[in-house]
Each structure stands twice: as C-alpha cells, then as structure tokens.
Protein backbone atom coordinates (compact mmCIF):
# COMPACT_ATOMS: atom_id res chain seq x y z
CA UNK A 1 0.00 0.00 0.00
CA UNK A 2 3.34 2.41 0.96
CA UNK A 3 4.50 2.02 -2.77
CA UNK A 4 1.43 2.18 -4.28
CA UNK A 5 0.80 5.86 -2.58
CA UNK A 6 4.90 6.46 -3.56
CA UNK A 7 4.16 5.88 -6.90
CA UNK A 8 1.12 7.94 -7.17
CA UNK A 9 2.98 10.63 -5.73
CA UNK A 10 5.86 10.45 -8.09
CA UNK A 11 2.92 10.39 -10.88
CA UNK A 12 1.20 13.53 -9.73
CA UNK A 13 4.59 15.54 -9.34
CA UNK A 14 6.20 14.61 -13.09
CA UNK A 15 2.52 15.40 -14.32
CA UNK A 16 3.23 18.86 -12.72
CA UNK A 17 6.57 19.40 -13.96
CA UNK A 18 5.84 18.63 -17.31
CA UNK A 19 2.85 20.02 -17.57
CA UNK A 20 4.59 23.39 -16.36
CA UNK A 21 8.41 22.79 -17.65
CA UNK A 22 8.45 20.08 -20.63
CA UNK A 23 6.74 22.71 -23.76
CA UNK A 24 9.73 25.02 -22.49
CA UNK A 25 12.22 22.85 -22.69
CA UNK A 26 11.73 21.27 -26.25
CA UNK A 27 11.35 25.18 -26.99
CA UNK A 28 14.45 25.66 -25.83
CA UNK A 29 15.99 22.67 -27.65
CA UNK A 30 14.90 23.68 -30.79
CA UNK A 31 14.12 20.32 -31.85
CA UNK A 32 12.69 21.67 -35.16
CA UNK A 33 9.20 21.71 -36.64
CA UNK A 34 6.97 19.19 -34.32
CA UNK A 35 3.49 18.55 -34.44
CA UNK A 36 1.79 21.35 -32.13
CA UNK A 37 0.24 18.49 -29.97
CA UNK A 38 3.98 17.51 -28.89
CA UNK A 39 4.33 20.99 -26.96
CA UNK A 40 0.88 20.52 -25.65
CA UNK A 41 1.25 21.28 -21.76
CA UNK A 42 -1.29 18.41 -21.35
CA UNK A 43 1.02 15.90 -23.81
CA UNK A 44 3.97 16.98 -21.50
CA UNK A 45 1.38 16.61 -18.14
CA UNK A 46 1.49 12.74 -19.58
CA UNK A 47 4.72 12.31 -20.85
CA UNK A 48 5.67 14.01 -17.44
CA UNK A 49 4.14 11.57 -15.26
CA UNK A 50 4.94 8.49 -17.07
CA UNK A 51 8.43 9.10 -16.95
CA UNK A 52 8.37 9.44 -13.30
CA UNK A 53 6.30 6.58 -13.08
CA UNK A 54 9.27 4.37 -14.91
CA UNK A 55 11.49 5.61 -12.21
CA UNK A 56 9.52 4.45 -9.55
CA UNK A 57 10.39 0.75 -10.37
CA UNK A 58 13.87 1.64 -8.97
CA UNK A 59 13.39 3.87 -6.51
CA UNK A 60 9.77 3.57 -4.61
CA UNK A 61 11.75 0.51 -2.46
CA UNK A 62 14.22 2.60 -1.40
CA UNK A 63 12.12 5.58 -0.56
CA UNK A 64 9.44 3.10 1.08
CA UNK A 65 12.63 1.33 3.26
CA UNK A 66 13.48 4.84 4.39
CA UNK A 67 9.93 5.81 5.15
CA UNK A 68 9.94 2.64 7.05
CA UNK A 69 13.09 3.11 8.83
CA UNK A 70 11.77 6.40 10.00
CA UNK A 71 8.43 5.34 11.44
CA UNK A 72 10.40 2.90 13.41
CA UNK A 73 12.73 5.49 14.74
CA UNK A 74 9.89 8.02 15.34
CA UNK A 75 8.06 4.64 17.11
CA UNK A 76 10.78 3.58 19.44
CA UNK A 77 11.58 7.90 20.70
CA UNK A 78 9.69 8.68 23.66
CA UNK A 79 6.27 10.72 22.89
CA UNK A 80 8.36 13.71 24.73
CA UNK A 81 11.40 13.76 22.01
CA UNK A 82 8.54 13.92 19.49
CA UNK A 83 6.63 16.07 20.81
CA UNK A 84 8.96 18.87 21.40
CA UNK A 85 11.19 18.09 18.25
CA UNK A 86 8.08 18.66 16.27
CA UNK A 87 6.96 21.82 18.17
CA UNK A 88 11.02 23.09 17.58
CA UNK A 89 10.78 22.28 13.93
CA UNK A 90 7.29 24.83 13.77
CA UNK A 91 8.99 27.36 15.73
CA UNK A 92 11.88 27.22 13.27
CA UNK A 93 9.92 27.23 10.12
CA UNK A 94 7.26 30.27 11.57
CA UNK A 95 10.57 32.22 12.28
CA UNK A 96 11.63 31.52 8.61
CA UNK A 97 8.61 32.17 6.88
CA UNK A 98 8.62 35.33 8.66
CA UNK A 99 12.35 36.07 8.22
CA UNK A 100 11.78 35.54 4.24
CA UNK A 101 8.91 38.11 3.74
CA UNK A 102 11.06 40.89 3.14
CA UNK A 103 13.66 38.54 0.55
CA UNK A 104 10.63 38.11 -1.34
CA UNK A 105 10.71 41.75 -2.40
CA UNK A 106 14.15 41.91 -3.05
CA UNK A 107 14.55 41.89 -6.91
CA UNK A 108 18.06 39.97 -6.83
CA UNK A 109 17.60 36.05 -7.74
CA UNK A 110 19.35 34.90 -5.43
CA UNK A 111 17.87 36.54 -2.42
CA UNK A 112 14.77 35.78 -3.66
CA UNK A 113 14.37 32.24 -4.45
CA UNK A 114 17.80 30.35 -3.19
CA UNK A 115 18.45 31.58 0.25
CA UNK A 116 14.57 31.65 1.50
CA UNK A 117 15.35 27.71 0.82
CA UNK A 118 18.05 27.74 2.41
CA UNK A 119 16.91 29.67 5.84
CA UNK A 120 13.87 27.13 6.08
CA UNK A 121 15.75 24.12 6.08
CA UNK A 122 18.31 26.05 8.33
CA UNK A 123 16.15 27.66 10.84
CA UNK A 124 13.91 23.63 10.77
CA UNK A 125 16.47 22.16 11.47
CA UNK A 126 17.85 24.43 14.03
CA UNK A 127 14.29 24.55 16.00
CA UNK A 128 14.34 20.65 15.91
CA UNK A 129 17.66 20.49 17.74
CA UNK A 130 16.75 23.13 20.27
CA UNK A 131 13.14 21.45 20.89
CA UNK A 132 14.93 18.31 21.16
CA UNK A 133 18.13 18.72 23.47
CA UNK A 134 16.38 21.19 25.40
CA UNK A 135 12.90 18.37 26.26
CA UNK A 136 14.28 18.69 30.04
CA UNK A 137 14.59 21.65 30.63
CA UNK A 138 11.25 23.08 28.67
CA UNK A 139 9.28 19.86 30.60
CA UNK A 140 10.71 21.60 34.30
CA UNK A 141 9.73 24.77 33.21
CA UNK A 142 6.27 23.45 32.30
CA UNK A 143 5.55 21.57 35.76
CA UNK A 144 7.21 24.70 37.17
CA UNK A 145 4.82 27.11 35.94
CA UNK A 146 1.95 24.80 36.90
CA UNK A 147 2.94 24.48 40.33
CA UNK A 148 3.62 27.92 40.62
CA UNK A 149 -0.12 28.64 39.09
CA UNK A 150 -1.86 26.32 41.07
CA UNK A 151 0.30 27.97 44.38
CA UNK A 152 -0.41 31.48 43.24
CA UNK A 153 -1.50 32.98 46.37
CA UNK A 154 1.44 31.69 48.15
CA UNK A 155 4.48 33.65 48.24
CA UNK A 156 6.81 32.25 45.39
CA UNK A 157 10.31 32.05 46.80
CA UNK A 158 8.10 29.57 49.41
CA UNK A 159 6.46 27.46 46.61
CA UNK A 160 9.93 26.85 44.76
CA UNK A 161 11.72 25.52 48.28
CA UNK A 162 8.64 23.58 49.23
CA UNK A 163 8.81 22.09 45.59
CA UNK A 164 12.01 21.42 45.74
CA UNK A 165 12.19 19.53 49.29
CA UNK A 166 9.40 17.58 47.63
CA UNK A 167 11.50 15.79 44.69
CA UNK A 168 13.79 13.17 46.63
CA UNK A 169 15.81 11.51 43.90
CA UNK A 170 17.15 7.86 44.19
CA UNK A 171 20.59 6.34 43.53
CA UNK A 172 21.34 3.31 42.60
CA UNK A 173 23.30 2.57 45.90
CA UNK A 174 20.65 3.80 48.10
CA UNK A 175 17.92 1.17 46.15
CA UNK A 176 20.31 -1.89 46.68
CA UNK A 177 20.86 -0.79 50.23
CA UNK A 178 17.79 -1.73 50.98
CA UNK A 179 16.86 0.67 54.14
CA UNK A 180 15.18 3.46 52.53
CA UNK A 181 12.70 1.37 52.21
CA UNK A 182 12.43 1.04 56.30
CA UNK A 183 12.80 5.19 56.36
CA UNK A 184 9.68 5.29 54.28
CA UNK A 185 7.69 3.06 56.13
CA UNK A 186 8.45 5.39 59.28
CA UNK A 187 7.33 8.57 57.47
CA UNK A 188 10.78 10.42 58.20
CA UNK A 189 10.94 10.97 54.34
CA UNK A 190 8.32 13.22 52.96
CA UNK A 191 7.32 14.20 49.10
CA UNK A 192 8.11 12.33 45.75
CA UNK A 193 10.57 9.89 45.25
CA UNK A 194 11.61 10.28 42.14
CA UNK A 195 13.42 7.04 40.01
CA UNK A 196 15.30 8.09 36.88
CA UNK A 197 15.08 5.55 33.76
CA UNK A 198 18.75 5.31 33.68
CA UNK A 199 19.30 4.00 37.24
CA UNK A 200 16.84 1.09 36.49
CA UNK A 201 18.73 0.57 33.42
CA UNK A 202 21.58 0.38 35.74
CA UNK A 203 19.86 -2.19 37.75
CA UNK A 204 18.95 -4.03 35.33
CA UNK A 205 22.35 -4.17 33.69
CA UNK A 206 23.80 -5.45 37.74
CA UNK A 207 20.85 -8.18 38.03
CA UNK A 208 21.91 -9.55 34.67
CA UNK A 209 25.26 -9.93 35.76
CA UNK A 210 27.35 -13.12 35.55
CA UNK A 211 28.69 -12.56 38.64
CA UNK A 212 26.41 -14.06 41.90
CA UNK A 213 26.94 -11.32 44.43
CA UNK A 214 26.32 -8.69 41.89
CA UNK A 215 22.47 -10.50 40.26
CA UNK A 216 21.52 -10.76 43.48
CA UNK A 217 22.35 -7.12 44.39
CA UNK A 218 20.41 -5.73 41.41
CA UNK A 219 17.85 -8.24 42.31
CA UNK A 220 17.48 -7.09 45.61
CA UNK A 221 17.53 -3.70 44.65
CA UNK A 222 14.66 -4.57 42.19
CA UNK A 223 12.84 -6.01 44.90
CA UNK A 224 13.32 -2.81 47.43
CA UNK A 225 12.10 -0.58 44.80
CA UNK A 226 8.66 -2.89 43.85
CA UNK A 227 7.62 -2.92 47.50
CA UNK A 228 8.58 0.88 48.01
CA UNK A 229 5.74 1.49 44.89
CA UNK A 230 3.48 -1.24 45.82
CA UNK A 231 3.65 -1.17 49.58
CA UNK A 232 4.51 1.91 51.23
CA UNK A 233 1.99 4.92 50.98
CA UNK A 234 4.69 7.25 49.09
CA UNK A 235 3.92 8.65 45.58
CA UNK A 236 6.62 7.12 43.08
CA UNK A 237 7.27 8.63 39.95
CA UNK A 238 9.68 7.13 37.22
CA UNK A 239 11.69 10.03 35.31
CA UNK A 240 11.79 9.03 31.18
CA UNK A 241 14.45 11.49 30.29
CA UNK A 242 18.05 11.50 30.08
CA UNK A 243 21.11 12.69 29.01
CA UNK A 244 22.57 11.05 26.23
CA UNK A 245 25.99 13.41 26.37
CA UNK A 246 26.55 12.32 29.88
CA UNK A 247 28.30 8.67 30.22
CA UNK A 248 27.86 8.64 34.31
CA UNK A 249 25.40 7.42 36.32
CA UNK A 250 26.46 10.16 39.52
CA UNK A 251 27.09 13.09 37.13
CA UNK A 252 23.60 12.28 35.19
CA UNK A 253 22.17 12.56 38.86
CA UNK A 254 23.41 15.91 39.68
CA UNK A 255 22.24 17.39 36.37
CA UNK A 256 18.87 15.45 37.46
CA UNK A 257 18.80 17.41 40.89
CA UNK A 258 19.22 20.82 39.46
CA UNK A 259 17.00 20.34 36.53
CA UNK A 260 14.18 19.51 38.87
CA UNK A 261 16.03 21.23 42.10
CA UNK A 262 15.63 18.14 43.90
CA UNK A 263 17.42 16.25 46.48
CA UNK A 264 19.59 13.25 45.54
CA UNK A 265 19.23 10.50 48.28
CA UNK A 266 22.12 8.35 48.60
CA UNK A 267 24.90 6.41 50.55
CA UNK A 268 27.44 6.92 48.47
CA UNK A 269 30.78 9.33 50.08
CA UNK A 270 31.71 9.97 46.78
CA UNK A 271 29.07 11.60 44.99
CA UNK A 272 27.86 12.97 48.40
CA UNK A 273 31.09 15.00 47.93
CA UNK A 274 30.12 15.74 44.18
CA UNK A 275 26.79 17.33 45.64
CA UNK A 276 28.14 19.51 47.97
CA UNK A 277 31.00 20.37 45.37
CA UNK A 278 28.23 21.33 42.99
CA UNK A 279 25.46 22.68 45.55
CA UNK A 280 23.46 19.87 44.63
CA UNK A 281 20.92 19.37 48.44
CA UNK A 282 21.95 15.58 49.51
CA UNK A 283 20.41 13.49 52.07
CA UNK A 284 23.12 10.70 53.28
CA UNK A 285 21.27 7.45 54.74
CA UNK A 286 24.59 6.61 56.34
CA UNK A 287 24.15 9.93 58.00
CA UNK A 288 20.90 9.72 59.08
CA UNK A 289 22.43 6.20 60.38
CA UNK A 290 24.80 7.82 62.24
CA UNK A 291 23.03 10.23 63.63
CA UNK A 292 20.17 7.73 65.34
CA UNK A 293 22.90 5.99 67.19
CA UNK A 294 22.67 6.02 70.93
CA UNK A 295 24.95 8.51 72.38
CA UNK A 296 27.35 7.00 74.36
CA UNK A 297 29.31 8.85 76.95
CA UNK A 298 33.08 8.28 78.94
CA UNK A 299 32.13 6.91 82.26
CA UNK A 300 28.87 5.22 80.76
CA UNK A 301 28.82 1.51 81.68
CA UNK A 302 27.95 -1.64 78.65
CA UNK A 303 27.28 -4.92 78.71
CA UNK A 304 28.63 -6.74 75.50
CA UNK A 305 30.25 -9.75 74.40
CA UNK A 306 33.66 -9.51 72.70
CA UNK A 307 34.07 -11.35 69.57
CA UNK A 308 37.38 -11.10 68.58
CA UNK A 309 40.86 -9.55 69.06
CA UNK A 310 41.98 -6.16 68.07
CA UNK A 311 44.64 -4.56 66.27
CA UNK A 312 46.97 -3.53 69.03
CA UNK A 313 48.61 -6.19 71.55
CA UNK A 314 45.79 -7.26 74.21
CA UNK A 315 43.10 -5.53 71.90
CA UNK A 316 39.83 -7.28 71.90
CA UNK A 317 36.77 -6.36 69.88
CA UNK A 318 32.92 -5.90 70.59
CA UNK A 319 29.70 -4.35 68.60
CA UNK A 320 26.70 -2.74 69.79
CA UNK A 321 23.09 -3.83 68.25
CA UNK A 322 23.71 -1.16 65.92
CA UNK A 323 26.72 -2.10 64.58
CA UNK A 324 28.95 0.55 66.28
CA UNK A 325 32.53 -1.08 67.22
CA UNK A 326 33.79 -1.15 70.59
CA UNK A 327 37.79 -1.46 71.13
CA UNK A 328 37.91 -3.27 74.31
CA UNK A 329 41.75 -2.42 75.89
CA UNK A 330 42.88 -5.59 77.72
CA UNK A 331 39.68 -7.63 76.09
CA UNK A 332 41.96 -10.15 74.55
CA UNK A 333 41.35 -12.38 77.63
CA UNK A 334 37.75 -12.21 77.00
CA UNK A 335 36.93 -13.52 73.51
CA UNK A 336 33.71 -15.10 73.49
CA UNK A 337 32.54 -13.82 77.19
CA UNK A 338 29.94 -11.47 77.87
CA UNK A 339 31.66 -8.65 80.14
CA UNK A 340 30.91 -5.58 81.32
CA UNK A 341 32.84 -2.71 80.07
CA UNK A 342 33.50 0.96 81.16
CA UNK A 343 33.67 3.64 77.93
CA UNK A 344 36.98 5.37 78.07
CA UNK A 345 36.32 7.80 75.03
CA UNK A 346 34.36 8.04 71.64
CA UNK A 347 35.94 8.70 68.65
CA UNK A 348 33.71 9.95 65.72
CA UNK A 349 34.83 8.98 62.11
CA UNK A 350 33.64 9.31 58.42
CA UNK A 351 33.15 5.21 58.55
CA UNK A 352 30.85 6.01 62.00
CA UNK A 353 31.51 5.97 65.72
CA UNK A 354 33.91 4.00 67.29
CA UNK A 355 34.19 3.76 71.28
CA UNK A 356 36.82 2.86 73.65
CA UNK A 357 36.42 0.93 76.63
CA UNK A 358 37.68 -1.15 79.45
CA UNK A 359 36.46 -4.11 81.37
CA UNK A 360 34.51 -3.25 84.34
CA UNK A 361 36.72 -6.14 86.71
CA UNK A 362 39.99 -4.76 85.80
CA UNK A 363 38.67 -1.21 86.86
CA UNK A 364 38.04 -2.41 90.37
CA UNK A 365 41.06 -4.34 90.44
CA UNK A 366 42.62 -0.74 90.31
C-alpha cells in the first residue's frame, strides 16, 4: 500500500513538472518543426508523469525502506522527544517564513528564491535540535509554571523551596541498600521519590550480571524498589528522560537534581562529595544512620560480648546492636565472654563511631 501511494505521488509531481516545464524545454531545444500536440502542456502533463512513473520501479523501495526506517525510529523515541522536536521544527519554520517576507521583495535572484530555501531548512532544522536537546529543561519549566499557578496565592520564593524539598531523587546505591525502604515506612521521608530511567537501566544491567553477588544485588535492589511502589503509601514517579551526552550514572544525577532542584538521596561518600561540590541538596542514609545511634558517653557503663581480638597487643573487639565497634583495651582475655565494660572515650569517624572501653573487673582491680 506504501509504494502504491509512492508511486502515485511520483505520478502527480512529473505530471506537474511537465505540464509546467516540458513545452519550455523542447522550446528551448529547438528540436525543429513538431506537431503542435507535442508541446501541448497536457502531452507533457502525460509524458511528465509516465516518466516518473518508470522511475519508480527503482526507486519507490528505497524511498518506502526509508519511510519505514523512520516510522520505526519516530516509534521507538519517547512521545516527549517527538513532541517537542516537532513543536522546535514549527517554531523554526514560523521564524523563517517570517524572516523571508522581506527577501521576497528583493529583486536579486538569489535573495529571492535560493536563500529563503536555504533559511527554512536552516532555521527547521535548528528549532528541531533546540526542541529536542532542550525536552528537560522546557518539561521543568512546564511543571514549574503549573505548580507555581496552582500555588499562586502563596508567596513564590516559598512554593519553589517547598517544591524542591518535595523531589527526593534515588541512587542506585541507596535502592540496593535496601533501608530506605524502612525510612519510608516510618514517614521520616516526605514528598516524591523520584526514580530516573537510567538508574533502572543500571539495575537491570547489575541483576543480569554473571557474577552471583552482583544478580543478586540488582535483584534485591529490584525487589526494594517494587515494594517501596506497591507497599509503602509514598507517591513514586519514574523520570523518562536522560542525558545522552553524559556517560555517568552520579554526574547524570546531579544534572537530574538541578534540573528539577531536587534532592539526591544516597549512601554513596563519593558523589555525596560531588553534591556539595556542585550545591546539589543531599540526604546521606549513612548519615541519618549515624546520627540515630545512641549517644554514648566516657564513664557510661555496657554490657557486651567480645568477639574477637583487636589490632593492638591485648586488643579485643565488641559491637553494639547497631553495629557501632567497641575497642575493648585488655579484652583479649575475653573472647567469646559477655563482660561488662567501662567507655573510656568516643571517637567519631567518616566510617561512623567507634568507642573505647575497658572491662569493668579490671577497673576495680585498680
């Protein structure tokens, strides 16, 4: 049916050219005395559009396999490529028309006829990129607006920093970690979480992996993320764009967080760093970890069993329920016992807290 409609097309266009063009050009050839029905424009109308016709037995399949190519392309793009690639291209070709209006009345050829052509397929082409590259940033300034309608009688520098404390944006580490799920079940995290396409691509790629640990990370993570939508009374979103000229998974997320002014959640010390570098806001589960620990003070007695032996000569080692490690000095005698210990001091790291301590018996022995 495609080359069917091809060839009619190519029929209807050579009818038009040599209907307009073909008496002209055997007048120009000056073929000698022919028959007045030869530079008929109807005769050249049909000698016009069976020519084209012939030439449609070698080139309608190639037209119809690039027609075809480009309906799959246009298929497979998200709806929000198309949509603002087309709305670019009639932005550039409105601009053009209107740029050529006064070329028209120039009375140099050129002007007149070859560079209109040439600004429309310019300035089309130019809109399309624009429209294109810049999806992102015309889709935040969209929702934007919206919010900012729908907030009017709020004061605005208010609506933007209540919008943006709203957007919490997930990184892959955080999903396989597993306890932001826990954090949402408690309510401590507010707003949207927001899951960018690329980090379940990045997921996906780590639960197809050969190696064990690594499937059954990205599986896990898979997992955290279904019951997070499914279970937990949070509004999940799942962010379709990207950015193709970015190879990173971190840097795509800061470029996320400032395009939506959002907060990156994470776990990561790395591209916490990047964050702060950048003035990207970052919330640090390890952090919050940290910072729901029991305070523990010098003098403070504890009650826990040492596991193993230290570092240093006599060391021996213990953990709290939280997982916070206790160097017990002179412990080494006590592997597998539960003692009770005094806290000497507590020594705060970028790994977490780490206390000191001493058995409680060899404090009365002094």
């Amino acid at each position: 049916m495609l080359k069917r409609i091809v060839q009619l097309f190519f029929v209807l266009v050579g009818g038009t050219l040599g209907f307009i063009f073909l008496p002209e050009l055997i007048h120009l050839l000056n073929v000698g005395d022919l028959p007045n029905w030869v530079t008929n424009s109807y005769v050249g109308a049909v000698i016009g559009a069976i020519i084209l016709y012939l030439s449609t037995f070698w080139l309608a399949d190639y037209i119809v396999g690039l027609m075809k190519l480009m309906e799959e392309a246009i298929v497979k793009a998200p709806v929000t490529d198309v949509l603002f690639g087309t709305m670019g291209v009639i932005f550039g070709l409105i601009v053009a028309f209107l740029v050529s209006i006064p070329l028209n009345t120039i009375q140099v050829p050129i002007l007149s006829t070859v560079v209109p052509i040439f600004i429309t397929f310019f300035l089309g082409y130019f809109g399309f990129q624009i429209g294109f590259k810049k999806r992102d940033e015309l889709i935040n300034l969209f929702s934007v607006a919206n919010k900012l309608g729908r907030d009017k009688k709020k004061d605005s520098d208010d609506s933007i920093e209540s919008m943006s404390a709203e957007l919490k944006i997930l990184d892959t580490s955080v999903i396989i970690d597993g306890r932001i799920a826990d954090i949402c079940k408690t309510g401590f995290l507010e707003g949207t979480l927001i899951i960018p396409e690329f980090v379940l691509e990045e997921l996906q790629h780590i639960a197809d992996s050969s190696d064990v640990l690594k499937r059954n990370r990205g599986r896990r993570g898979l997992d955290i993320l279904n019951k997070i939508q499914k279970e937990l009374p949070i509004k999940v979103e799942i962010y379709e764009g990207d950015f193709e000229e970015i190879q990173e998974v971190d840097s795509k997320l800061v470029k996320l967080a400032k395009l939506l002014t959002g907060v990156v959640v994470t776990n990561d010390f790395n591209l916490n760093k990047v964050c702060e570098l950048q003035g990207v806001p970052v919330l640090n589960i390890n952090d919050l970890a940290n910072a729901v620990k029991p305070v523990v003070l010098p003098g403070e007695e504890l009650n826990v069993q040492v596991i193993k032996d230290g570092k240093e000569h006599n060391q021996g080692v213990a953990y709290l329920d939280d997982g916070t490690m206790i160097v017990v000095e002179g412990g080494r005698d006590y592997i597998g016992k539960q003692i009770d210990v005094i806290v000497t001091s507590v020594l705060q790291t970028s790994a977490g807290r780490m206390i000191f301590a001493k058995p409680k018996l060899l404090e009365k022995a002094l």
